[in-house]
C-alpha atoms as a PDB file:
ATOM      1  CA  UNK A   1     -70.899 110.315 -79.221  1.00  0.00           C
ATOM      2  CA  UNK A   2     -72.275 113.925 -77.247  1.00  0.00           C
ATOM      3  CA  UNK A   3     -68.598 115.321 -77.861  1.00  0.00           C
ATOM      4  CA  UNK A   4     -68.796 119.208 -76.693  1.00  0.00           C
ATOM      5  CA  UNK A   5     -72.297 119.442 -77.194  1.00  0.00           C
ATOM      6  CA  UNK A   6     -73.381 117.893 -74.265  1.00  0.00           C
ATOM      7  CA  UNK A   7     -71.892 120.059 -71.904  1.00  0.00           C
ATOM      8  CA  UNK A   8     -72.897 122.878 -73.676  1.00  0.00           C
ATOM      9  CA  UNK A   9     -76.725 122.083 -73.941  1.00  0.00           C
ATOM     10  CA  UNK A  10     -76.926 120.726 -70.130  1.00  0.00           C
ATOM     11  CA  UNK A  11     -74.578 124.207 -68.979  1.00  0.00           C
ATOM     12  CA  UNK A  12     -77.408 126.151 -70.779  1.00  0.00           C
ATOM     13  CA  UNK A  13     -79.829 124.454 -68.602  1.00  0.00           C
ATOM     14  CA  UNK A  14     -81.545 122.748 -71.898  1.00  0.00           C
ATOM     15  CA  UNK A  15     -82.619 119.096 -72.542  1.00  0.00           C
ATOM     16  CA  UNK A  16     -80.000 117.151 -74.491  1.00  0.00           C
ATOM     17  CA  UNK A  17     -81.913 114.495 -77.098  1.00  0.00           C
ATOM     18  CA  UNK A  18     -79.952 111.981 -78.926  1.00  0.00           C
ATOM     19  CA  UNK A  19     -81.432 110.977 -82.007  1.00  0.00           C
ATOM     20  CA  UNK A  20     -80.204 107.518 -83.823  1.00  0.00           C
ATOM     21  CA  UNK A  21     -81.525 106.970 -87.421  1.00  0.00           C
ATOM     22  CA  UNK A  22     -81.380 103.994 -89.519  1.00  0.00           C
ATOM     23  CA  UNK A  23     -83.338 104.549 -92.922  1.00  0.00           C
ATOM     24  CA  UNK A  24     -81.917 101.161 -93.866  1.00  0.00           C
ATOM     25  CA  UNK A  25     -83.369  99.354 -91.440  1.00  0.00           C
ATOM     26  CA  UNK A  26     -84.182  98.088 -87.704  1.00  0.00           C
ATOM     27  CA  UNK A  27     -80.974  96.863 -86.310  1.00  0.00           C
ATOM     28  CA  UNK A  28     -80.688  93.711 -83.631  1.00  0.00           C
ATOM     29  CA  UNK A  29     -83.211  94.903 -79.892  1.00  0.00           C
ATOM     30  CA  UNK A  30     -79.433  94.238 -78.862  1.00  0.00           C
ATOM     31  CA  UNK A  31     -77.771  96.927 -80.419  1.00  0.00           C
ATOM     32  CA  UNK A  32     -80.510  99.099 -80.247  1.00  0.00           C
ATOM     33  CA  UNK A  33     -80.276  98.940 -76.008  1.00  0.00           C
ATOM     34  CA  UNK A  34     -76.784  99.676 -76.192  1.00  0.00           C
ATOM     35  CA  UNK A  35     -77.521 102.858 -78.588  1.00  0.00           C
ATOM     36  CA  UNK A  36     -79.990 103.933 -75.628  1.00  0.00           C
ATOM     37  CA  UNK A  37     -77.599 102.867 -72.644  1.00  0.00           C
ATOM     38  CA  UNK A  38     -74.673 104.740 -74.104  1.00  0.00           C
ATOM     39  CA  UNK A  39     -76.518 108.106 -74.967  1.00  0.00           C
ATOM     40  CA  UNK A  40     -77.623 108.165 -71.264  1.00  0.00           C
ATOM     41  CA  UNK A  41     -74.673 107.058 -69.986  1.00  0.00           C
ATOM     42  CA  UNK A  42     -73.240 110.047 -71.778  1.00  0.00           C
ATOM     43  CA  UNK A  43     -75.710 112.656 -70.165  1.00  0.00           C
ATOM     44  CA  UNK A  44     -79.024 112.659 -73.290  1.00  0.00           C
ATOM     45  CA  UNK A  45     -81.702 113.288 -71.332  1.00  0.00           C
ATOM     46  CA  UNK A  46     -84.053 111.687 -74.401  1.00  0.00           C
ATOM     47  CA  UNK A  47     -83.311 109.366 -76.663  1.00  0.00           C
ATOM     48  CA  UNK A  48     -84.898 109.381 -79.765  1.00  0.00           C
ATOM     49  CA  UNK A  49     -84.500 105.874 -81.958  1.00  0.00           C
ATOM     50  CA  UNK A  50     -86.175 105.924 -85.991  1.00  0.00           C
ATOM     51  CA  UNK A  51     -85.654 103.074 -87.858  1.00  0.00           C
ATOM     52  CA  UNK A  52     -86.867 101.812 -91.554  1.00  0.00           C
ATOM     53  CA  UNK A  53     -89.228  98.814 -90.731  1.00  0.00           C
ATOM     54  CA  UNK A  54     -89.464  96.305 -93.382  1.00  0.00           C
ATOM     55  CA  UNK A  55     -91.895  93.944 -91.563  1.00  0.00           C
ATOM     56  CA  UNK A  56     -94.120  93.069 -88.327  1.00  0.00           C
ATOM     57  CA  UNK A  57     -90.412  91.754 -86.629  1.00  0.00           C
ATOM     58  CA  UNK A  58     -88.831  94.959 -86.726  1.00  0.00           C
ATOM     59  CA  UNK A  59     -92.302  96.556 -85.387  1.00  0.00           C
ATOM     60  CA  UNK A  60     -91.696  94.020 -82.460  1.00  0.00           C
ATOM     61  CA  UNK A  61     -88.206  94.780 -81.973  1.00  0.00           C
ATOM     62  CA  UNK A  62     -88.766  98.739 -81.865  1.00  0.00           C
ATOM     63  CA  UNK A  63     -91.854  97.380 -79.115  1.00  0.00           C
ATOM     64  CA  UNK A  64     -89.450  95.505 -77.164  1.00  0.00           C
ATOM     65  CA  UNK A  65     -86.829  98.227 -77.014  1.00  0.00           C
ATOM     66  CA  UNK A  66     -89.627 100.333 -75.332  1.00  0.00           C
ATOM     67  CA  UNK A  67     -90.949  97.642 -73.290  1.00  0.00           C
ATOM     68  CA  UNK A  68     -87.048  97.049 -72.025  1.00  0.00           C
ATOM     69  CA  UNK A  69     -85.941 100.411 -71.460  1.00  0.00           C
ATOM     70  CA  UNK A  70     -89.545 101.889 -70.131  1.00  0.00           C
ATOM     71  CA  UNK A  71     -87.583 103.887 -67.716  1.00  0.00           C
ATOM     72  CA  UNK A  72     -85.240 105.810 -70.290  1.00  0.00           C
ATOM     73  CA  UNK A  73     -87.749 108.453 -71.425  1.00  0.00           C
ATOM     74  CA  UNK A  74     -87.794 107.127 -75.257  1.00  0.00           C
ATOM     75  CA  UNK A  75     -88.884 108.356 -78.194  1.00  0.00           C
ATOM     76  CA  UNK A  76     -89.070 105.071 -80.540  1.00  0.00           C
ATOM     77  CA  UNK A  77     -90.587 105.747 -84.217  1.00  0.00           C
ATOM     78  CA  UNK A  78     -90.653 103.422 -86.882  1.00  0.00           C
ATOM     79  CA  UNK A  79     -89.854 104.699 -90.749  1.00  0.00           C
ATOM     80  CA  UNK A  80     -91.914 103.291 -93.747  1.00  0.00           C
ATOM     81  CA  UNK A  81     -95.212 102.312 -94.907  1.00  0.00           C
ATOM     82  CA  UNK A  82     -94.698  99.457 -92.033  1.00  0.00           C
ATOM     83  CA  UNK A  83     -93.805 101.752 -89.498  1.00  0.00           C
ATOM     84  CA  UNK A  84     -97.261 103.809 -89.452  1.00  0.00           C
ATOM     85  CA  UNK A  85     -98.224 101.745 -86.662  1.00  0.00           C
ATOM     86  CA  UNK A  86     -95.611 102.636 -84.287  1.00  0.00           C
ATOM     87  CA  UNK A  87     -96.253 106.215 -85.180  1.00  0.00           C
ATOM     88  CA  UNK A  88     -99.646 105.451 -83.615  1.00  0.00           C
ATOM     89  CA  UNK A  89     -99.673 102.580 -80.916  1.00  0.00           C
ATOM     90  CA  UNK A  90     -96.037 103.433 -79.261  1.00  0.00           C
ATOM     91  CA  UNK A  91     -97.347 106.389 -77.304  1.00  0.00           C
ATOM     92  CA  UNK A  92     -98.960 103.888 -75.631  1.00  0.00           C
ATOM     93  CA  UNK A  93     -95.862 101.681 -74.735  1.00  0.00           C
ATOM     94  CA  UNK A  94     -94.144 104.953 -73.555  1.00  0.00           C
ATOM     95  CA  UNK A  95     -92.656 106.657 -76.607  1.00  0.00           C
ATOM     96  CA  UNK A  96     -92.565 110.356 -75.329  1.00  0.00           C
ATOM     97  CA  UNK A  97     -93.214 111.487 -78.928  1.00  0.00           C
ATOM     98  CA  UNK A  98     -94.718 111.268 -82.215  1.00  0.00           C
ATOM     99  CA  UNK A  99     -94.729 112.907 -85.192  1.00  0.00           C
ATOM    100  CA  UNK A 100     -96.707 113.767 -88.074  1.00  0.00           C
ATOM    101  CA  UNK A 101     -96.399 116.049 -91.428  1.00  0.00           C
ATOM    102  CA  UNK A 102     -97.486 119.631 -91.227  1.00  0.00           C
ATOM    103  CA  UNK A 103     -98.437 121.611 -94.103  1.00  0.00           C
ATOM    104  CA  UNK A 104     -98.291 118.453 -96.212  1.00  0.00           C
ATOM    105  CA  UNK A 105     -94.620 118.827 -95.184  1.00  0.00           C
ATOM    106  CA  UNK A 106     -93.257 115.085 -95.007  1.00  0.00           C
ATOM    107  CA  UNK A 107     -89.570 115.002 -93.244  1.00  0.00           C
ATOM    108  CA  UNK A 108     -89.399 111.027 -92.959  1.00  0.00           C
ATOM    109  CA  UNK A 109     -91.429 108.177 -94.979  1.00  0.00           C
ATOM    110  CA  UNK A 110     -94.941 107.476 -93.011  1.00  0.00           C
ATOM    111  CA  UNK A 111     -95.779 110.536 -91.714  1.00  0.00           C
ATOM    112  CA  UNK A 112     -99.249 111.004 -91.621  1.00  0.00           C
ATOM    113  CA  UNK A 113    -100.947 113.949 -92.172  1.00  0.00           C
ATOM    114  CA  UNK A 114    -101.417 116.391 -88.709  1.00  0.00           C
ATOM    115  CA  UNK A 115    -104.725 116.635 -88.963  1.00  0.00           C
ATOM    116  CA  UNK A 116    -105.327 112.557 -89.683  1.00  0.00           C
ATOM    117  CA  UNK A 117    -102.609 112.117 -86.748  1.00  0.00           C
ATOM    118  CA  UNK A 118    -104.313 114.346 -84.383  1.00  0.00           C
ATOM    119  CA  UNK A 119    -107.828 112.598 -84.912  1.00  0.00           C
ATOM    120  CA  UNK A 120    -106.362 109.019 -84.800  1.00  0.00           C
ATOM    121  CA  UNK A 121    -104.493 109.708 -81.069  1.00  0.00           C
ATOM    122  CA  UNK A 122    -107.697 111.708 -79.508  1.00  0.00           C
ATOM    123  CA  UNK A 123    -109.953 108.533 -81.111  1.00  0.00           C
ATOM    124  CA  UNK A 124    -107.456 105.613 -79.361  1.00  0.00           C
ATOM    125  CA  UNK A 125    -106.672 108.180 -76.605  1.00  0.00           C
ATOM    126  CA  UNK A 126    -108.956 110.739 -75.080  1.00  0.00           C
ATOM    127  CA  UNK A 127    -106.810 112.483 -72.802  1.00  0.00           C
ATOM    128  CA  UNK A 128    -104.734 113.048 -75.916  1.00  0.00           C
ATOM    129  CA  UNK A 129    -104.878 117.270 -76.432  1.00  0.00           C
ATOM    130  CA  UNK A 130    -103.730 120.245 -78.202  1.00  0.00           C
ATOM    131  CA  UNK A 131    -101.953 121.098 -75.132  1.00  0.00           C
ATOM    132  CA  UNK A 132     -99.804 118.565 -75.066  1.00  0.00           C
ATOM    133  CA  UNK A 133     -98.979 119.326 -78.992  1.00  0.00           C
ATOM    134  CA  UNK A 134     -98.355 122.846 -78.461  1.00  0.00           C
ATOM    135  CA  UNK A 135     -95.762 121.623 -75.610  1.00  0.00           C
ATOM    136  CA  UNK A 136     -93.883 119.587 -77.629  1.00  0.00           C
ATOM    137  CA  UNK A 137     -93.736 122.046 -80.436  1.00  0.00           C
ATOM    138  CA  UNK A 138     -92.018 124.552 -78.095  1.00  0.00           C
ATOM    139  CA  UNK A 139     -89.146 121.934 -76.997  1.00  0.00           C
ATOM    140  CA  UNK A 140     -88.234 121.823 -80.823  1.00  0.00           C
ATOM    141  CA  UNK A 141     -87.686 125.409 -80.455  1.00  0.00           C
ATOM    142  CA  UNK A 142     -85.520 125.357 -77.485  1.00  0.00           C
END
């Protein structure tokens, strides 16, 4: 899965995120644990899981996986007009990130504008910040 990469991102002292993508859809809570057990088992020190979600059951199933793996530093996202709400709510089952479109820049179906994004979060939660933005900005960079 990591191949030579993963050496070479944890000898440069970097974090190593896994990303797993399904725009077809959310696959079995099942399957999606194993995803996240092998990547760490293989050295990822974040795991990043996007799927397409087609209804409220896949919502629940990308919930669950955070909810079951809570200790796995996560990034869970769901694709889609139905997956706005994990784009919103899952930062507060754990997912590590979120991610919106900048610059009216879209790069995966329902993103919501920054600015709506950023206004949501600080309204559902107030510690929410720029800060931590600006943070997470600069790990895309290293």
């Amino acid at each position: 899965m990591l191949g030579a990469v993963g050496p070479q991102v944890k000898g440069a002292g970097k974090i190593l995120v896994v990303s797993f993508h399904d725009f077809d859809g959310t696959p079995a809570l099942a399957d999606l644990e194993r995803i996240v057990d092998q990547a760490k088992e293989r050295g990822a020190d974040l795991v990043e899981i996007t799927t397409n979600v087609r209804g409220v059951d896949d919502v629940r199933c990308l919930a669950s996986l955070l909810i079951s793996r809570a200790d796995k530093d996560l990034v869970v996202i769901g694709m889609g007009r139905n997956g706005v709400v994990t784009r919103i709510l899952f930062p507060a089952l754990g997912s590590l990130m979120t991610f919106a479109a900048a610059l009216g820049h879209h790069t995966a179906p329902g993103q919501l504008p920054y600015q709506e994004m950023f206004q949501t979060l600080r309204s559902l939660y107030p510690d929410y910040n720029e800060e931590k933005i600006i943070k997470l900005k600069l790990l895309e960079c290293v």
